[in-house]
Protein backbone atom coordinates (compact mmCIF):
# COMPACT_ATOMS: atom_id res chain seq x y z
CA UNK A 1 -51.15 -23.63 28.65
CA UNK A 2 -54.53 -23.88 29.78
CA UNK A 3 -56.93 -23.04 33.06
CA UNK A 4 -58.87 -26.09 34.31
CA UNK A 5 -61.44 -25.99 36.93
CA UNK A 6 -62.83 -29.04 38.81
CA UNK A 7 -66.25 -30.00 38.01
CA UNK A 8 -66.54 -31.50 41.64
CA UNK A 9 -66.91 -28.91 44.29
CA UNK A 10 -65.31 -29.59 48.07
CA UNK A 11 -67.52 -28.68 51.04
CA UNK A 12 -64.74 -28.41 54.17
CA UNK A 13 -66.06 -28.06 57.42
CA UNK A 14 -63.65 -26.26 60.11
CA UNK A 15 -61.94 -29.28 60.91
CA UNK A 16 -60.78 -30.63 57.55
CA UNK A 17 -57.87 -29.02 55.65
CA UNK A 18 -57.61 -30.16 51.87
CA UNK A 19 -53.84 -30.63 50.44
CA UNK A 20 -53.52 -30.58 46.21
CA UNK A 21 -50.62 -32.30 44.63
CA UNK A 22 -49.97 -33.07 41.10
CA UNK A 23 -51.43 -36.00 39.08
CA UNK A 24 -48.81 -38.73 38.64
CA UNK A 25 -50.14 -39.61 35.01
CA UNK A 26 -50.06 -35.84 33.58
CA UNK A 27 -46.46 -35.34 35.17
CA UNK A 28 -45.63 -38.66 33.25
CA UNK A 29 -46.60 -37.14 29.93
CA UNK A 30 -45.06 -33.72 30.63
CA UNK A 31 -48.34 -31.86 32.09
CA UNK A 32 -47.28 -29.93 34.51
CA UNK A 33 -50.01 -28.16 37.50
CA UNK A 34 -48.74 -24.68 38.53
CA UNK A 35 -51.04 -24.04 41.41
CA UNK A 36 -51.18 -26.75 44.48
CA UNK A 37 -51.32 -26.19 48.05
CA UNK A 38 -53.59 -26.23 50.81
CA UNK A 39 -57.43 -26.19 50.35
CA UNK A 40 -58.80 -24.01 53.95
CA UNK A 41 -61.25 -25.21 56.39
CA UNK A 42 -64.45 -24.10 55.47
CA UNK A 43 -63.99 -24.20 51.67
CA UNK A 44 -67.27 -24.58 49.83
CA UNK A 45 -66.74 -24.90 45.90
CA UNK A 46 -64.24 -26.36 43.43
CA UNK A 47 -60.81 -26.04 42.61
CA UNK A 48 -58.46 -24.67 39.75
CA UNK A 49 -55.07 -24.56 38.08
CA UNK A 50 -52.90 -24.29 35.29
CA UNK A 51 -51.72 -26.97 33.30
CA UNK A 52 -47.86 -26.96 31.31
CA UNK A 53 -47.65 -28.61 28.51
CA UNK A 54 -43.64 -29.30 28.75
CA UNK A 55 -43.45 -32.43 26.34
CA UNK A 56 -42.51 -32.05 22.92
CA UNK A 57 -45.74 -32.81 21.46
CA UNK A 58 -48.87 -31.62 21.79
CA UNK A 59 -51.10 -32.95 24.40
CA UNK A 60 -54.91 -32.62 24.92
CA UNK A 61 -56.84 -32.71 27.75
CA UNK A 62 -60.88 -33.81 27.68
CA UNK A 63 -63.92 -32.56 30.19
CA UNK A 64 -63.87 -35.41 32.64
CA UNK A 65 -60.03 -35.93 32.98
CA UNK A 66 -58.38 -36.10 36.41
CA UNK A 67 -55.63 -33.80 36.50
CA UNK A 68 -55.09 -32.79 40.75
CA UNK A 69 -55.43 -35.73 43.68
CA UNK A 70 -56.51 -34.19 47.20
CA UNK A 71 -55.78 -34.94 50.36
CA UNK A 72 -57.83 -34.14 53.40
CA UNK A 73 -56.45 -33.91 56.97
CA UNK A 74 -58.56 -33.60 60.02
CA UNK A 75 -57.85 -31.15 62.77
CA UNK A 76 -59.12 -29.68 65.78
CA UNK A 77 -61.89 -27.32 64.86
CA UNK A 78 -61.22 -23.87 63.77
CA UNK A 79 -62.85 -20.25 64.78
CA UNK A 80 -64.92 -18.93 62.82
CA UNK A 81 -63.65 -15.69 62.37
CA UNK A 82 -60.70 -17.66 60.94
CA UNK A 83 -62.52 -19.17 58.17
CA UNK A 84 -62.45 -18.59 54.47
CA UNK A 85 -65.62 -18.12 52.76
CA UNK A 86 -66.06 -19.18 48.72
CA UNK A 87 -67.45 -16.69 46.16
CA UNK A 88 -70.01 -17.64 43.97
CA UNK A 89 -69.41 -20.06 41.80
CA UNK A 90 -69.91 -17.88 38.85
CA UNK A 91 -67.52 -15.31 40.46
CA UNK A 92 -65.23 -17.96 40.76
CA UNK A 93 -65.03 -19.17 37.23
CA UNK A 94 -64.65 -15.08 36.13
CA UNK A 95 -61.92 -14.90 38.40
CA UNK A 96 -60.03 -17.75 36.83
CA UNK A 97 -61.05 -16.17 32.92
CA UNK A 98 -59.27 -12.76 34.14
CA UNK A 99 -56.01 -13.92 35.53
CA UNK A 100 -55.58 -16.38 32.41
CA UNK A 101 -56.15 -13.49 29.81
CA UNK A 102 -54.33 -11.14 31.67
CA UNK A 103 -51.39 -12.38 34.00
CA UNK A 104 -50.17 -14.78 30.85
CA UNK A 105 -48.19 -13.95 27.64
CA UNK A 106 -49.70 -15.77 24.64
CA UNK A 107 -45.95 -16.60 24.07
CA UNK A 108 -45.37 -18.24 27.23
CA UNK A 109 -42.96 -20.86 26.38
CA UNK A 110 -43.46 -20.12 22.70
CA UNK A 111 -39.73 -20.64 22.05
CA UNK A 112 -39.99 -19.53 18.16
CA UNK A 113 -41.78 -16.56 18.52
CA UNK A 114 -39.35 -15.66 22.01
CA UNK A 115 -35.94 -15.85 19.72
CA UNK A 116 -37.71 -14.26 16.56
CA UNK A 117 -38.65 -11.18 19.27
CA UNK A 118 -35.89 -11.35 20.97
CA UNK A 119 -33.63 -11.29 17.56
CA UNK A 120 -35.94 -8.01 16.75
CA UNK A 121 -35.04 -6.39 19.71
CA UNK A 122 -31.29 -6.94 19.35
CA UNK A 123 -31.59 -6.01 15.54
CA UNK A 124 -33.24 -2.93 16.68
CA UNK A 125 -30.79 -1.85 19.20
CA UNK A 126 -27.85 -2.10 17.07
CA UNK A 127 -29.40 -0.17 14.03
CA UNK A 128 -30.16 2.20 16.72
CA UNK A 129 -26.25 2.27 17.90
CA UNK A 130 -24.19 1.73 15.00
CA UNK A 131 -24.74 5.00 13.59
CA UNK A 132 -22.83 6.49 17.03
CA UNK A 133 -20.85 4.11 16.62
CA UNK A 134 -19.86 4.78 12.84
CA UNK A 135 -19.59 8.87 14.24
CA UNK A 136 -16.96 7.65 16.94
CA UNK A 137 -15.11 5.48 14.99
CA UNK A 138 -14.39 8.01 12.23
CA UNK A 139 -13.56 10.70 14.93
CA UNK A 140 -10.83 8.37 16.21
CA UNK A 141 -9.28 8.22 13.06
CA UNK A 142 -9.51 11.82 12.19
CA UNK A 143 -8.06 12.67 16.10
CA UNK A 144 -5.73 10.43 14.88
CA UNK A 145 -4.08 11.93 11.56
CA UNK A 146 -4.19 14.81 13.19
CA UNK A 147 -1.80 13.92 15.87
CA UNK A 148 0.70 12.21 14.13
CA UNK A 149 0.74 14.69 11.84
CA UNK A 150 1.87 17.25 14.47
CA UNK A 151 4.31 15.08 16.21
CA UNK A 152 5.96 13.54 13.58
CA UNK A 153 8.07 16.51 13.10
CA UNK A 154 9.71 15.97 16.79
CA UNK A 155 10.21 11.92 16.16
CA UNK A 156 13.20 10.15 14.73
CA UNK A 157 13.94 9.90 11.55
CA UNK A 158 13.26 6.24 9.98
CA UNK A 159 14.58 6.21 6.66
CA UNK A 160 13.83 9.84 5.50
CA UNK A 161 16.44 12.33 4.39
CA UNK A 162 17.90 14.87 6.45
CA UNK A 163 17.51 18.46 5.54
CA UNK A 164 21.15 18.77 5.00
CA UNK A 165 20.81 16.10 2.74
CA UNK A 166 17.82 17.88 1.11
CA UNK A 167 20.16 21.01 0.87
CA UNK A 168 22.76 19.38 -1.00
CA UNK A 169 20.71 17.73 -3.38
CA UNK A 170 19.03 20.93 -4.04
CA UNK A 171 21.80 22.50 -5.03
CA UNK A 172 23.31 19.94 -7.28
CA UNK A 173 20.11 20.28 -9.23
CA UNK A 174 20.65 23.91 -9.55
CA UNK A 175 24.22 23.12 -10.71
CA UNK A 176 23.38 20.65 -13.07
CA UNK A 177 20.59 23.18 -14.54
CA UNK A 178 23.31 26.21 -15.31
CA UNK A 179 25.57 23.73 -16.63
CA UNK A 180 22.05 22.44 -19.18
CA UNK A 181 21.69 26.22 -19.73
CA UNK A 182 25.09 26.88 -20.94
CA UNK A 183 25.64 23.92 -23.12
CA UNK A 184 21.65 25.07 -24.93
CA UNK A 185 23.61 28.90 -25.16
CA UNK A 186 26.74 27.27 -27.07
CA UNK A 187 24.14 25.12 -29.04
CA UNK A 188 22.31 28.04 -30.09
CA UNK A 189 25.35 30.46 -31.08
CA UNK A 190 27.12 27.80 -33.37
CA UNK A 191 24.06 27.39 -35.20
CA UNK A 192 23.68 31.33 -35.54
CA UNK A 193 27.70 31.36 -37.48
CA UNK A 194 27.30 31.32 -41.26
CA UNK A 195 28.28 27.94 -42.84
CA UNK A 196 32.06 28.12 -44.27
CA UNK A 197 32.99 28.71 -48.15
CA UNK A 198 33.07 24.87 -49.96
CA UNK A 199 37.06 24.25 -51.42
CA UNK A 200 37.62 24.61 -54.75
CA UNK A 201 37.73 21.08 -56.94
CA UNK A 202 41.72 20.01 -57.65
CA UNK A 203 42.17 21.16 -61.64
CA UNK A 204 42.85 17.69 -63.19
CA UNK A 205 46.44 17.78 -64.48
CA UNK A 206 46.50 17.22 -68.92
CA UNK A 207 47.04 13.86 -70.03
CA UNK A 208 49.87 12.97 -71.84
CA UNK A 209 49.95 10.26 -74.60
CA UNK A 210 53.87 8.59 -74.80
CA UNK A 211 54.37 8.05 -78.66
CA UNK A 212 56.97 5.13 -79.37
CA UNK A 213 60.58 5.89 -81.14
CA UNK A 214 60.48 4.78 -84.89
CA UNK A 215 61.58 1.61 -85.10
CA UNK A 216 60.67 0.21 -81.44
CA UNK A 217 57.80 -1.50 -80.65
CA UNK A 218 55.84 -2.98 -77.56
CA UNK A 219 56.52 -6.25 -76.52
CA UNK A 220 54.16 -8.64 -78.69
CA UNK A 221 53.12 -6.16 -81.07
CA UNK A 222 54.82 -5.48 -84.75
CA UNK A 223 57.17 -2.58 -85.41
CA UNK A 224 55.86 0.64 -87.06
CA UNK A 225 57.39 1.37 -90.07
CA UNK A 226 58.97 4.76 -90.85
CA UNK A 227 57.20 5.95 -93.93
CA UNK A 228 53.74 5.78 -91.73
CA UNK A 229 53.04 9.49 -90.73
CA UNK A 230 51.73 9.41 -86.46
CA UNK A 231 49.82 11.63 -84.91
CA UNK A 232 48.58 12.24 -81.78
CA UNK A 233 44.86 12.69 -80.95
CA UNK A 234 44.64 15.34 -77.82
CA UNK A 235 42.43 13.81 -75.07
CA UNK A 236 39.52 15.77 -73.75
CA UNK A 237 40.99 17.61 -71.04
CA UNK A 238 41.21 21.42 -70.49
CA UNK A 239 44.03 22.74 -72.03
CA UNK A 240 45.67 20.22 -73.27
CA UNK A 241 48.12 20.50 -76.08
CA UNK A 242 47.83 18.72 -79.02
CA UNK A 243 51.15 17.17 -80.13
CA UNK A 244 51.82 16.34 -84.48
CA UNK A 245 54.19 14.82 -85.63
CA UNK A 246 55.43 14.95 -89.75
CA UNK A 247 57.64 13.22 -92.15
CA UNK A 248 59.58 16.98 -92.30
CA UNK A 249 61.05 16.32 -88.51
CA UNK A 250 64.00 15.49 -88.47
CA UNK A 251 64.84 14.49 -85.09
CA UNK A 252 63.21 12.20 -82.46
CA UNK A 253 59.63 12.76 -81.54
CA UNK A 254 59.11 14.89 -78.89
CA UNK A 255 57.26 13.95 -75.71
């Protein structure tokens, strides 16, 4: 964006009207003129506007350059009282300095630095909210626990036990605990009894040796003979006789 001023100056006498329209060859390369219009009878010094740069590349513009075309129109003459006088032209060129510094953002059409403010300001606004919004959200919830706390008493049961059901069970535990406290109380007094006498060992009964009859003799083994003396060796169990035999008996060995 920039302010241009005409280096020509118009002169209009009360029965000439001036008409400013845009330059074909700027509007052709994207330069755009935001003041045109009508140039009043009487009009002595130059003109101004400001030029767009719309194109996508930058575009310069050089003392000397055409950049309005003016039309003049004659009329019947005009009274005076009616006519517009010029400032100065140094007032005039001030005039123009002012409204460009003052009535124009320096980012007019400055797309990048519009979004990066504009991204600021929405930043900005929801650091500025989310906290409330955090504090709301949290109340819900807590509005909420409480609530269903209080009413779930009063709604249906889905799946959870009765209080009958609760009853019963709670006394089956009890039952099962006496019966645990009983069997611990027989536990205990059996081991309190004194442990019983141990039986006495069976006495082994003597052992008896069988002595043949004189004259007989085991299968497979030869006969004794009679003028042999026998006797018996006791075995070594409690008690037990010893039996001898001598060539004075008379009569069959005894058993």
């Amino acid at each position: 964006m920039v302010q241009v001023v005409s280096s020509e100056e118009l002169k209009l006498s009360d029965r000439l009207t001036g008409h400013v329209t845009y330059k074909t060859t700027m509007t052709k390369n994207g330069i755009w003129a935001l003041t045109v219009g009508i140039v009043d009878p009487g009009w002595e010094g130059p003109i101004a506007t400001t030029l767009l740069n719309f194109s996508r590349i930058d575009q310069s513009v050089a003392e000397g350059d055409a950049f309005l075309r003016v039309s003049f129109f004659e009329h019947e003459a005009v009274s005076p009282d009616k006519l517009r006088k010029a400032p100065s032209l140094e007032n005039y060129l001030k005039d123009i300095q002012k409204i460009a510094a003052s009535r124009f953002p320096t980012t007019f059409l400055n797309t990048t630095e519009i979004t990066e403010a504009a991204g600021k300001a929405v930043l900005s606004e929801i650091r500025s909210n989310a906290l409330a919004w955090v504090v709301g959200i949290a109340l819900l919830f807590t509005v909420a626990q409480i609530t269903i706390q209080l009413v779930a008493p009063w709604l249906p049961s889905a799946g959870r036990p009765t209080s009958s059901e609760v009853e019963a069970l709670r006394d089956r535990v009890t039952s099962l605990q006496e019966k645990l406290l009983k069997l611990e109380a027989g536990a205990s007094s059996l081991a309190a009894q004194p442990a019983a006498a141990p039986l006495p060992a069976p006495t082994p009964s003597p052992a008896v040796t069988v002595v043949p009859a004189p004259g007989s003799s085991p299968a497979g083994t030869p006969p004794l003979t009679p003028a042999s003396p026998i006797s018996a060796t006791p075995l070594p169990a409690p008690a037990a006789p010893a039996i001898k035999h001598s060539e004075s008996d008379k009569g069959p060995p005894t058993r």
